[in-house]
N, C-alpha and C. Protein backbone atom coordinates (compact mmCIF):
# COMPACT_ATOMS: atom_id res chain seq x y z
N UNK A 1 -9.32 8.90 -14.81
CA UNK A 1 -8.24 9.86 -14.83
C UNK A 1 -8.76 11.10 -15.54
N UNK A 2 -8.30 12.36 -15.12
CA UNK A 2 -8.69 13.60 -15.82
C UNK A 2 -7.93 13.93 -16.56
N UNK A 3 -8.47 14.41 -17.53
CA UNK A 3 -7.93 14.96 -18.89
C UNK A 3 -7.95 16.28 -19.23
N UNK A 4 -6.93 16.70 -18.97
CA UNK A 4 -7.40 18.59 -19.13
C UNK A 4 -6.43 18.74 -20.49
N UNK A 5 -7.68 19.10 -21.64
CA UNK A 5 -7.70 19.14 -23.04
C UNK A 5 -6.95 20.45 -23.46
N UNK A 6 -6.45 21.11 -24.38
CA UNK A 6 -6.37 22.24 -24.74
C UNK A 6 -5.83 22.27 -26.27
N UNK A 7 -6.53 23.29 -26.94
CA UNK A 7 -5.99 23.35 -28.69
C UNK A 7 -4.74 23.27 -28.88
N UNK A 8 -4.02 22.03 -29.38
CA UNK A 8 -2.95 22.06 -30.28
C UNK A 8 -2.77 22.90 -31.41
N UNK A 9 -1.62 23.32 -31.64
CA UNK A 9 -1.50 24.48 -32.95
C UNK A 9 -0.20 23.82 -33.45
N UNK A 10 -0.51 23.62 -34.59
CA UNK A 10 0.89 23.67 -35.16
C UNK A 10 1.65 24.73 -35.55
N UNK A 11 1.17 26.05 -35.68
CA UNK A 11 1.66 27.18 -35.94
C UNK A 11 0.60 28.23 -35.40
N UNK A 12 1.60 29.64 -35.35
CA UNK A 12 0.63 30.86 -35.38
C UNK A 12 -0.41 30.91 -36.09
N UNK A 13 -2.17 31.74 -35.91
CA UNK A 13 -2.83 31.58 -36.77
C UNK A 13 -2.34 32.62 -37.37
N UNK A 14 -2.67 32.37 -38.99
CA UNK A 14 -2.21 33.01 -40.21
C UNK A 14 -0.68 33.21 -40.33
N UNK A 15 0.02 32.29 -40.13
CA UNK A 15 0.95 32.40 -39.83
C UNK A 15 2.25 31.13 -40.54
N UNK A 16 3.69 30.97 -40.54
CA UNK A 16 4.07 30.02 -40.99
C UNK A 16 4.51 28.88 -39.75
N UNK A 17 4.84 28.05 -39.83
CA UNK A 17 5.10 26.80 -39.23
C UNK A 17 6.72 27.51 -38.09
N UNK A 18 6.33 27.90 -36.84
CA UNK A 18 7.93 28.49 -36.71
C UNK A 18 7.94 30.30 -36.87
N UNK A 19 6.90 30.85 -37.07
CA UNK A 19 6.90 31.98 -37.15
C UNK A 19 6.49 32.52 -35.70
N UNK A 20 6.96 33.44 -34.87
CA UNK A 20 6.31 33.68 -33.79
C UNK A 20 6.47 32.88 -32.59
N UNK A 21 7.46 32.23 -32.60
CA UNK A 21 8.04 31.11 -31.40
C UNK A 21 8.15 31.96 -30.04
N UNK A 22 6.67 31.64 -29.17
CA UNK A 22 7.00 31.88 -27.88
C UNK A 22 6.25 32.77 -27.57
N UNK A 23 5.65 33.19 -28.61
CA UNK A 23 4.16 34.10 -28.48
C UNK A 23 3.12 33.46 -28.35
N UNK A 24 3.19 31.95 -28.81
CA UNK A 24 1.62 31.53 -27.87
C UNK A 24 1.56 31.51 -26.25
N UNK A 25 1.11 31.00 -25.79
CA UNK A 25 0.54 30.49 -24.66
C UNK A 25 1.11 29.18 -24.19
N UNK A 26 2.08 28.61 -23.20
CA UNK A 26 2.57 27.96 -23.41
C UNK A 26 1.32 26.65 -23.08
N UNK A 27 0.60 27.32 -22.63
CA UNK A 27 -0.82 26.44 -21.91
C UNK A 27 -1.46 25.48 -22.68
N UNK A 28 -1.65 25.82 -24.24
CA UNK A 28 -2.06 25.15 -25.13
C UNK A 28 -1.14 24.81 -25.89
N UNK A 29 -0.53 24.23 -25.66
CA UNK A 29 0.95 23.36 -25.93
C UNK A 29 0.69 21.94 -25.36
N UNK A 30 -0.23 20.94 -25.28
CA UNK A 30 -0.27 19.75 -24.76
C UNK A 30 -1.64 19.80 -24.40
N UNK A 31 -1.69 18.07 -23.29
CA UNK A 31 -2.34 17.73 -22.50
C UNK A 31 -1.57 17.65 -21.39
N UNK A 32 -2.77 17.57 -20.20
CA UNK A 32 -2.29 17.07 -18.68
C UNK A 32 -3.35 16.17 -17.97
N UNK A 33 -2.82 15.44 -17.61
CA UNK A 33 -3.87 14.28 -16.81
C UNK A 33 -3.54 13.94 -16.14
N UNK A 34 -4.74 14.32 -14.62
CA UNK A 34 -4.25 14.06 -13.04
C UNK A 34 -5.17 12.78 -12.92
N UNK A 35 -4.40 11.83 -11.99
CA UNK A 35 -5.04 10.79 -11.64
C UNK A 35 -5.91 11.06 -10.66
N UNK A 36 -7.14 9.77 -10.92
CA UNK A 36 -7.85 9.52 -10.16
C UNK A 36 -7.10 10.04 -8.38
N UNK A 37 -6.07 9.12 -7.71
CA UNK A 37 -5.16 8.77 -6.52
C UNK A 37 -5.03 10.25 -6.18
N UNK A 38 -4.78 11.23 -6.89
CA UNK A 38 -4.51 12.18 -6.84
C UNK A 38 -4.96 13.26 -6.50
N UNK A 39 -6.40 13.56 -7.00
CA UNK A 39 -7.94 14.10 -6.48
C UNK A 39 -7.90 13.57 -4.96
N UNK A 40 -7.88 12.10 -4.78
CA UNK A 40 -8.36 11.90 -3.78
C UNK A 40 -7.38 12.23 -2.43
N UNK A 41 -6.07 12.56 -2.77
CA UNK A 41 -4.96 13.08 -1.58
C UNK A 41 -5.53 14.10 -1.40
N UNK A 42 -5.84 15.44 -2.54
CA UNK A 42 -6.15 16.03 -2.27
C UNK A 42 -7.55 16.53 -1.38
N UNK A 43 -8.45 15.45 -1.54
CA UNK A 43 -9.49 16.16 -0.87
C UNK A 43 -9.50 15.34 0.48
N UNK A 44 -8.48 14.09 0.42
CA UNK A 44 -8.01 13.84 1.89
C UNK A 44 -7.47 15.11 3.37
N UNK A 45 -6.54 15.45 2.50
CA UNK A 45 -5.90 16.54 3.01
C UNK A 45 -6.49 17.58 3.64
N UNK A 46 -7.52 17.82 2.33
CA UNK A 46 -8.64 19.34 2.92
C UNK A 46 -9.59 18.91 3.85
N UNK A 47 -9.95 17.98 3.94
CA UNK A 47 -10.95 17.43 4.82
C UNK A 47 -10.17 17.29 6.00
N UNK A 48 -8.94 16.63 5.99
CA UNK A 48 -8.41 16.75 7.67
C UNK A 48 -8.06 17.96 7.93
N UNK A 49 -8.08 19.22 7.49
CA UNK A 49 -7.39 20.25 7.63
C UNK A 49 -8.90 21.07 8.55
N UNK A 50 -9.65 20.47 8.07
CA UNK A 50 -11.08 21.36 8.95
C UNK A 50 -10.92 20.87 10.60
N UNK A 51 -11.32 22.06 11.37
CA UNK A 51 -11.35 21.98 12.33
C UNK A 51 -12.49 20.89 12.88
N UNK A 52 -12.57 20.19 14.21
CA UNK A 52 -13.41 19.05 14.43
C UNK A 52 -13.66 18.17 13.36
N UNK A 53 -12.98 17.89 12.96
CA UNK A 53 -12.78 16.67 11.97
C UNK A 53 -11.81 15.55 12.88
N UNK A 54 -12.15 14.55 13.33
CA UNK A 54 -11.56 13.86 14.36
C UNK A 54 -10.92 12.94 13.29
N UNK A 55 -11.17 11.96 12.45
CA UNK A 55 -10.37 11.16 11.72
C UNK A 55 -11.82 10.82 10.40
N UNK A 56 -10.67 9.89 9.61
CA UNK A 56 -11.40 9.85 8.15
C UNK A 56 -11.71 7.99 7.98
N UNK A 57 -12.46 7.80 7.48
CA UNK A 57 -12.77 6.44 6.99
C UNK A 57 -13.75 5.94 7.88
N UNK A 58 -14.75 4.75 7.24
CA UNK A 58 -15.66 3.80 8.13
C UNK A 58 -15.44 3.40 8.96
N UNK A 59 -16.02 2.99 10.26
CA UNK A 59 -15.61 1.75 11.21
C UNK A 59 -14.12 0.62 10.35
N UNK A 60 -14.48 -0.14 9.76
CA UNK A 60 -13.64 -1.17 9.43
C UNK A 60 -12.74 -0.75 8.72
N UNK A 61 -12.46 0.32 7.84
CA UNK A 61 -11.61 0.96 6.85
C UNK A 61 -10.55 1.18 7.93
N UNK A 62 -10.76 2.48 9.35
CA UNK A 62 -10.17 2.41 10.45
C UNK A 62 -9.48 1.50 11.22
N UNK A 63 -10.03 0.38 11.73
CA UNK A 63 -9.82 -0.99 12.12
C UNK A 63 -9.16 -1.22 11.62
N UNK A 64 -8.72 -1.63 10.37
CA UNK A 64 -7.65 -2.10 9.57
C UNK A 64 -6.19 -1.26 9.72
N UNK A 65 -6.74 0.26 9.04
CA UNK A 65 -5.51 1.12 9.59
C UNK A 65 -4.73 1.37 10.58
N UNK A 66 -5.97 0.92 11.55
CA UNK A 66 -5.34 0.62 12.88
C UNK A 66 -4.15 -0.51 13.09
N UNK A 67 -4.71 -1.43 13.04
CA UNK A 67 -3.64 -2.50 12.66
C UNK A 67 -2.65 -2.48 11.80
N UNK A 68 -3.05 -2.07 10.64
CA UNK A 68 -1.82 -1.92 9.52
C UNK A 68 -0.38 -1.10 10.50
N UNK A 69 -0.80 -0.07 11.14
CA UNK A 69 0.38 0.61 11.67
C UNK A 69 0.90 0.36 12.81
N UNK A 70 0.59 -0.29 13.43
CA UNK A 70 0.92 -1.19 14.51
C UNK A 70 1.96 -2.43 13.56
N UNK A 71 1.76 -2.77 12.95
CA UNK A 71 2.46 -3.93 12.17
C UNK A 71 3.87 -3.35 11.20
N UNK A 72 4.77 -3.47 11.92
CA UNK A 72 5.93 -3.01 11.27
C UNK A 72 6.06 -3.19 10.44
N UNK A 73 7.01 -2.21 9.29
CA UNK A 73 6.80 -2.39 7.64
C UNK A 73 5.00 -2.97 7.18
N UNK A 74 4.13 -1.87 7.62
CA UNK A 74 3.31 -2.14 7.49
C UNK A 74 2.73 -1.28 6.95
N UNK A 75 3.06 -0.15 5.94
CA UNK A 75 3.30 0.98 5.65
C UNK A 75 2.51 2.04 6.13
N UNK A 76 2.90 1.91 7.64
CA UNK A 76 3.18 3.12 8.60
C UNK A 76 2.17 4.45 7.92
N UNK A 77 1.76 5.46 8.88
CA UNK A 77 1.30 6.29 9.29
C UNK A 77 0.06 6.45 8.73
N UNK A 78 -0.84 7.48 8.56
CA UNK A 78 -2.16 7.22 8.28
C UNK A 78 -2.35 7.69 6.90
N UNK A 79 -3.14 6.90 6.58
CA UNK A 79 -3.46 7.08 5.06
C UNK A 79 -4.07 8.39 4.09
N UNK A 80 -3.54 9.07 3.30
CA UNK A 80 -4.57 10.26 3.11
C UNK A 80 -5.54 9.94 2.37
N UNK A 81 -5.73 8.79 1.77
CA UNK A 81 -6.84 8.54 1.10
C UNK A 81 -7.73 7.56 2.15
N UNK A 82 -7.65 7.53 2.96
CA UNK A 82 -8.81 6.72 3.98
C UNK A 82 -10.25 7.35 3.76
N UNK A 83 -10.79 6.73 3.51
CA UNK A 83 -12.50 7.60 3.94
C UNK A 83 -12.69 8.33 2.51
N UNK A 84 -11.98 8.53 1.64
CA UNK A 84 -12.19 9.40 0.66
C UNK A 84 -12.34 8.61 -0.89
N UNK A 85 -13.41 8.93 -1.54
CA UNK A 85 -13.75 7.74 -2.47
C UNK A 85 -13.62 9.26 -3.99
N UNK A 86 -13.64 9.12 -5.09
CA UNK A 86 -13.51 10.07 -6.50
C UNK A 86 -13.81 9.67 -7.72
N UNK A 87 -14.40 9.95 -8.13
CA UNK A 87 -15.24 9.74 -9.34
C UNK A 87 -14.38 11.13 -10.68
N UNK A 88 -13.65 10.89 -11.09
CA UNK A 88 -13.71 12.32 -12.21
C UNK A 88 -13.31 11.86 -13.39
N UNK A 89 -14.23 12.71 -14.14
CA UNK A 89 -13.95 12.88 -15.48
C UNK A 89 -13.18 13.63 -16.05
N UNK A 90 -13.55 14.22 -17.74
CA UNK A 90 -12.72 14.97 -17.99
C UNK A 90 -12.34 16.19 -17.46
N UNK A 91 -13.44 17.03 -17.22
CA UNK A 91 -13.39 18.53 -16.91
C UNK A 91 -13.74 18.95 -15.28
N UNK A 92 -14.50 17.10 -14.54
CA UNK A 92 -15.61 17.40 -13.50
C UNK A 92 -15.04 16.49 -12.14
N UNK A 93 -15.40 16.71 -10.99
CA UNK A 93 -14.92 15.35 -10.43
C UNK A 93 -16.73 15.57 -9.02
N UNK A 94 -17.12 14.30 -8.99
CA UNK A 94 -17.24 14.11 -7.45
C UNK A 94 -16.82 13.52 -6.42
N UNK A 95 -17.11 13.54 -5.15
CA UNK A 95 -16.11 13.21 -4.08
C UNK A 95 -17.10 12.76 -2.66
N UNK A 96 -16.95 11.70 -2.27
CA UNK A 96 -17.76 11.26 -1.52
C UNK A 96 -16.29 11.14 -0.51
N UNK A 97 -16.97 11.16 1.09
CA UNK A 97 -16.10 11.77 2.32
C UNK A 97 -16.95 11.17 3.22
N UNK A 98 -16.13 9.94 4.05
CA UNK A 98 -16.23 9.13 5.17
C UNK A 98 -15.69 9.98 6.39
N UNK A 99 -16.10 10.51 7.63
CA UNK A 99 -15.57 11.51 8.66
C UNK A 99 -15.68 10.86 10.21
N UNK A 100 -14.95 11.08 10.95
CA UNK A 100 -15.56 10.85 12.33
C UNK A 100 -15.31 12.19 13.23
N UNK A 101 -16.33 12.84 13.43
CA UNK A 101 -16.31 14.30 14.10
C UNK A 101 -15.77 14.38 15.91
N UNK A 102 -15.56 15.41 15.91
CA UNK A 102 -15.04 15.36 17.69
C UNK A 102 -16.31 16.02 18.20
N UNK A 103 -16.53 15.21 19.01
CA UNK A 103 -17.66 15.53 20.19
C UNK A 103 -17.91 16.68 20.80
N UNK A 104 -18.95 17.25 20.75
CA UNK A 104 -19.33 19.09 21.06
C UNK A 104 -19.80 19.77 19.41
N UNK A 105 -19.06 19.66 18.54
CA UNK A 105 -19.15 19.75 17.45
C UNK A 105 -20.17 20.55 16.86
N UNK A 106 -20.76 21.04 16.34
CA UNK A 106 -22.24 21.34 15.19
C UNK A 106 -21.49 20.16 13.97
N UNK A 107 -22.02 19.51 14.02
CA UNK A 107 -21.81 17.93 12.86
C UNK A 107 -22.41 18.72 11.28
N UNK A 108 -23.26 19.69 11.20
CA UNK A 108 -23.62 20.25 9.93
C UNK A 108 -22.75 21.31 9.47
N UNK A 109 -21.93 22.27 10.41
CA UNK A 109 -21.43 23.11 10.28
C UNK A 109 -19.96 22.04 10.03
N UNK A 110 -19.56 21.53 10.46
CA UNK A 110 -18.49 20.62 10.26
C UNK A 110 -18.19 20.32 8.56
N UNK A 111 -19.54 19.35 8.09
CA UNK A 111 -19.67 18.89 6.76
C UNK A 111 -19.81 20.08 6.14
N UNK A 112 -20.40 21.28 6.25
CA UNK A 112 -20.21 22.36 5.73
C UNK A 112 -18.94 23.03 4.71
N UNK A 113 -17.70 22.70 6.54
CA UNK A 113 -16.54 23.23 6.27
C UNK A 113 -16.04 22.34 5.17
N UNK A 114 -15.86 21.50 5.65
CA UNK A 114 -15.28 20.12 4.98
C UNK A 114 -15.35 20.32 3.44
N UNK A 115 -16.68 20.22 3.20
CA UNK A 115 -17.21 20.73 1.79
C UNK A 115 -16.59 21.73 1.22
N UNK A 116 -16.67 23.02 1.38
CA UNK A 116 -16.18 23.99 1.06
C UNK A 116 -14.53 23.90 1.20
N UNK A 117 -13.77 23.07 1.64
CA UNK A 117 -12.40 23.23 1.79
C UNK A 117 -12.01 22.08 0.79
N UNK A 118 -12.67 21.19 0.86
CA UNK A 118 -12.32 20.08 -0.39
C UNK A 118 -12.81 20.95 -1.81
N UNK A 119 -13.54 21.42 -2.06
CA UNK A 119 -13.98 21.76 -3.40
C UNK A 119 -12.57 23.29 -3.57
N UNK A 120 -12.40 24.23 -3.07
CA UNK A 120 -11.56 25.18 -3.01
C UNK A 120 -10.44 24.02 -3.54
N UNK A 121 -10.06 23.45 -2.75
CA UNK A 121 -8.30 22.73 -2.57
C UNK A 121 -8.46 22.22 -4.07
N UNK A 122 -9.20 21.09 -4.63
CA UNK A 122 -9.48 20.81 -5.42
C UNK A 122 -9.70 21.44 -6.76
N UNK A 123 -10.06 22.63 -7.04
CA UNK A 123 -10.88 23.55 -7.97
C UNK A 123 -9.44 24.16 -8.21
N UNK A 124 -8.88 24.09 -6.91
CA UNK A 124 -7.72 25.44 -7.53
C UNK A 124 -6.25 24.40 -7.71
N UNK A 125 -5.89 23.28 -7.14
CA UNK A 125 -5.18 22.18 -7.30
C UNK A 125 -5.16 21.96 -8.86
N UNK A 126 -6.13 21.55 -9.26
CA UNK A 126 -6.10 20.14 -9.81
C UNK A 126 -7.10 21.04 -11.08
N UNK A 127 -7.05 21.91 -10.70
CA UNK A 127 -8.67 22.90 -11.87
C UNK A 127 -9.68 22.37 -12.59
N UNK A 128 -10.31 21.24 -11.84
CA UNK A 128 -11.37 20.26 -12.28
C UNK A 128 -12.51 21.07 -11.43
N UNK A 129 -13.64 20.90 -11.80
CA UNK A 129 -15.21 21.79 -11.39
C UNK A 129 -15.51 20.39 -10.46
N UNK A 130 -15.42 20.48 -9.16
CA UNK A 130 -16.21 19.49 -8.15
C UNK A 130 -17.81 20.01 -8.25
N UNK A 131 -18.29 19.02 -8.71
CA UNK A 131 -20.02 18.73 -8.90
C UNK A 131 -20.73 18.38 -7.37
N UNK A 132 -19.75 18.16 -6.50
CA UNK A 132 -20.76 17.35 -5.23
C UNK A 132 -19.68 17.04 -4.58
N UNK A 133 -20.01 17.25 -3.38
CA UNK A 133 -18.99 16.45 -2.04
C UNK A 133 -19.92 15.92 -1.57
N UNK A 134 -20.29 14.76 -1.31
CA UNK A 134 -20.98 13.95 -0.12
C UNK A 134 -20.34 13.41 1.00
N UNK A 135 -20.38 14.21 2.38
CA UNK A 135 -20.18 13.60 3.73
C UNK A 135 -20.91 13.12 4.43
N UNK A 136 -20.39 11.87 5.18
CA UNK A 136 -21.00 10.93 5.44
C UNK A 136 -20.56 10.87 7.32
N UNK A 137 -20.83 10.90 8.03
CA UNK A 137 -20.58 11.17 9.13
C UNK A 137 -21.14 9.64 10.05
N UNK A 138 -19.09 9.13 10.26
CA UNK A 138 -19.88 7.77 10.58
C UNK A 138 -19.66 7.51 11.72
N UNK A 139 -19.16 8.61 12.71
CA UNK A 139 -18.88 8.19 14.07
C UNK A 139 -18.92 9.99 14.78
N UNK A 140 -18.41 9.75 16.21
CA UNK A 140 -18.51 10.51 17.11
C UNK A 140 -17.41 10.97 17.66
N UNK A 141 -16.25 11.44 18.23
CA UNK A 141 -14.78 10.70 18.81
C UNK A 141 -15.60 11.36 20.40
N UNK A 142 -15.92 10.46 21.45
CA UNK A 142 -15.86 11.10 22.80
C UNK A 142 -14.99 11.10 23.53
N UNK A 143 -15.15 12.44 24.61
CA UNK A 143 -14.07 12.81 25.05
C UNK A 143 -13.19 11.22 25.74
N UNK A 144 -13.96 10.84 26.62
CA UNK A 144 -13.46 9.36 27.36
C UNK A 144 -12.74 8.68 26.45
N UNK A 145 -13.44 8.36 25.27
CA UNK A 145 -12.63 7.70 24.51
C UNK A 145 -11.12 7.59 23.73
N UNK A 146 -10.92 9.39 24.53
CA UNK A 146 -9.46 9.93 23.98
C UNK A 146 -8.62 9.21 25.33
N UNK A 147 -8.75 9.37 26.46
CA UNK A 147 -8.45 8.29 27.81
C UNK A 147 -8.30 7.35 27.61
N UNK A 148 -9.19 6.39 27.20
CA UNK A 148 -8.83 5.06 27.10
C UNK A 148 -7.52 4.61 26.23
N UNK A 149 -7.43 5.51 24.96
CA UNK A 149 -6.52 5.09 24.10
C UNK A 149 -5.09 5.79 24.49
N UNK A 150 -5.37 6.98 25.35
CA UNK A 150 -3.89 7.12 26.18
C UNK A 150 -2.90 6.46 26.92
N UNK A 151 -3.84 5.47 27.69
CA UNK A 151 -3.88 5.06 28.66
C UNK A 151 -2.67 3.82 27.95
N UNK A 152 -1.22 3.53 28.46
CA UNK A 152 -0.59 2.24 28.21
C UNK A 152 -0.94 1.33 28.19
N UNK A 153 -0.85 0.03 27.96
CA UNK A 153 -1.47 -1.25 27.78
C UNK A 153 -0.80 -1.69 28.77
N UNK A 154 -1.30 -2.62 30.19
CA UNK A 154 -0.59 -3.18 31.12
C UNK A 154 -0.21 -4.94 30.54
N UNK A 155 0.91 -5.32 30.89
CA UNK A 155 1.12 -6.72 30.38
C UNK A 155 0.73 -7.59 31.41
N UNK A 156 0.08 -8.63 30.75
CA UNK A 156 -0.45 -9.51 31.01
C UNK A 156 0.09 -10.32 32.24
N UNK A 157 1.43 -10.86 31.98
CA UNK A 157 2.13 -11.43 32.91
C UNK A 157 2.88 -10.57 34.09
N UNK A 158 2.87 -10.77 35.31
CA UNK A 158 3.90 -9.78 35.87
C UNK A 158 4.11 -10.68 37.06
């Protein structure tokens, strides 16, 4: 979990206990700490938001999701943390990113975007310094393959 630190004061400097109420900063008045879960929506989010970014997570991470939403009360729709793994500390976070790109693509220019839109979303979200995005590019989506899954399921019996 991140810890975003800032000087406690008990009073104005040079000052009495109660003197000057509302002239600090209300900023250094506490702590705030974003969860781990939290980083990782976020750089879920930015990563699907790039163009040719076809879907997020491994082969089997997918597979599962697949099924999970097919299975009523199965808590339904797709996950924003699929594919997206977070490491952060106090001040820092890294972020490793499972992708499956759409076919035609530049696959470098892709992870590029990706990169640059997770660290922005993140940096200015959550105001932790992303050290590293690692994308991992674990599939292809081809065009055919958008057909097949259009295509109704015929029943078995008729």
């Amino acid at each position: 979990m991140a810890e975003v630190t800032q000087q406690n004061r008990s009073g104005p400097p040079g000052g009495r206990l109660g003197e000057g109420r509302g002239a600090e900063d209300p900023r250094v008045r506490g702590r705030t700490t974003i969860a781990d879960g939290v980083v990782e929506k976020i750089a879920g989010m930015a990563a699907r938001e790039v163009d040719g970014v076809h879907a997020m997570g491994a082969g089997m991470s997918r597979t599962f999701g697949a099924v999970r939403d097919r299975v009523p009360g199965g808590g339904g729709g797709q996950s924003v943390t699929r594919g997206v793994k977070v490491e952060v500390g106090e001040t820092q976070a890294a972020i490793d990113l499972d992708i499956v790109v759409e076919y035609g693509v530049s696959i470098t220019d892709v992870a590029s975007d990706v990169r640059e839109n997770v660290i922005g979303a993140v940096e200015r979200m959550a105001g932790l310094e992303v050290v590293e995005v690692n994308v991992a590019v674990d599939d292809v989506k081809l065009p055919d393959e958008e057909q097949e899954e259009e295509q109704p399921e015929r029943p078995r019996l008729q």
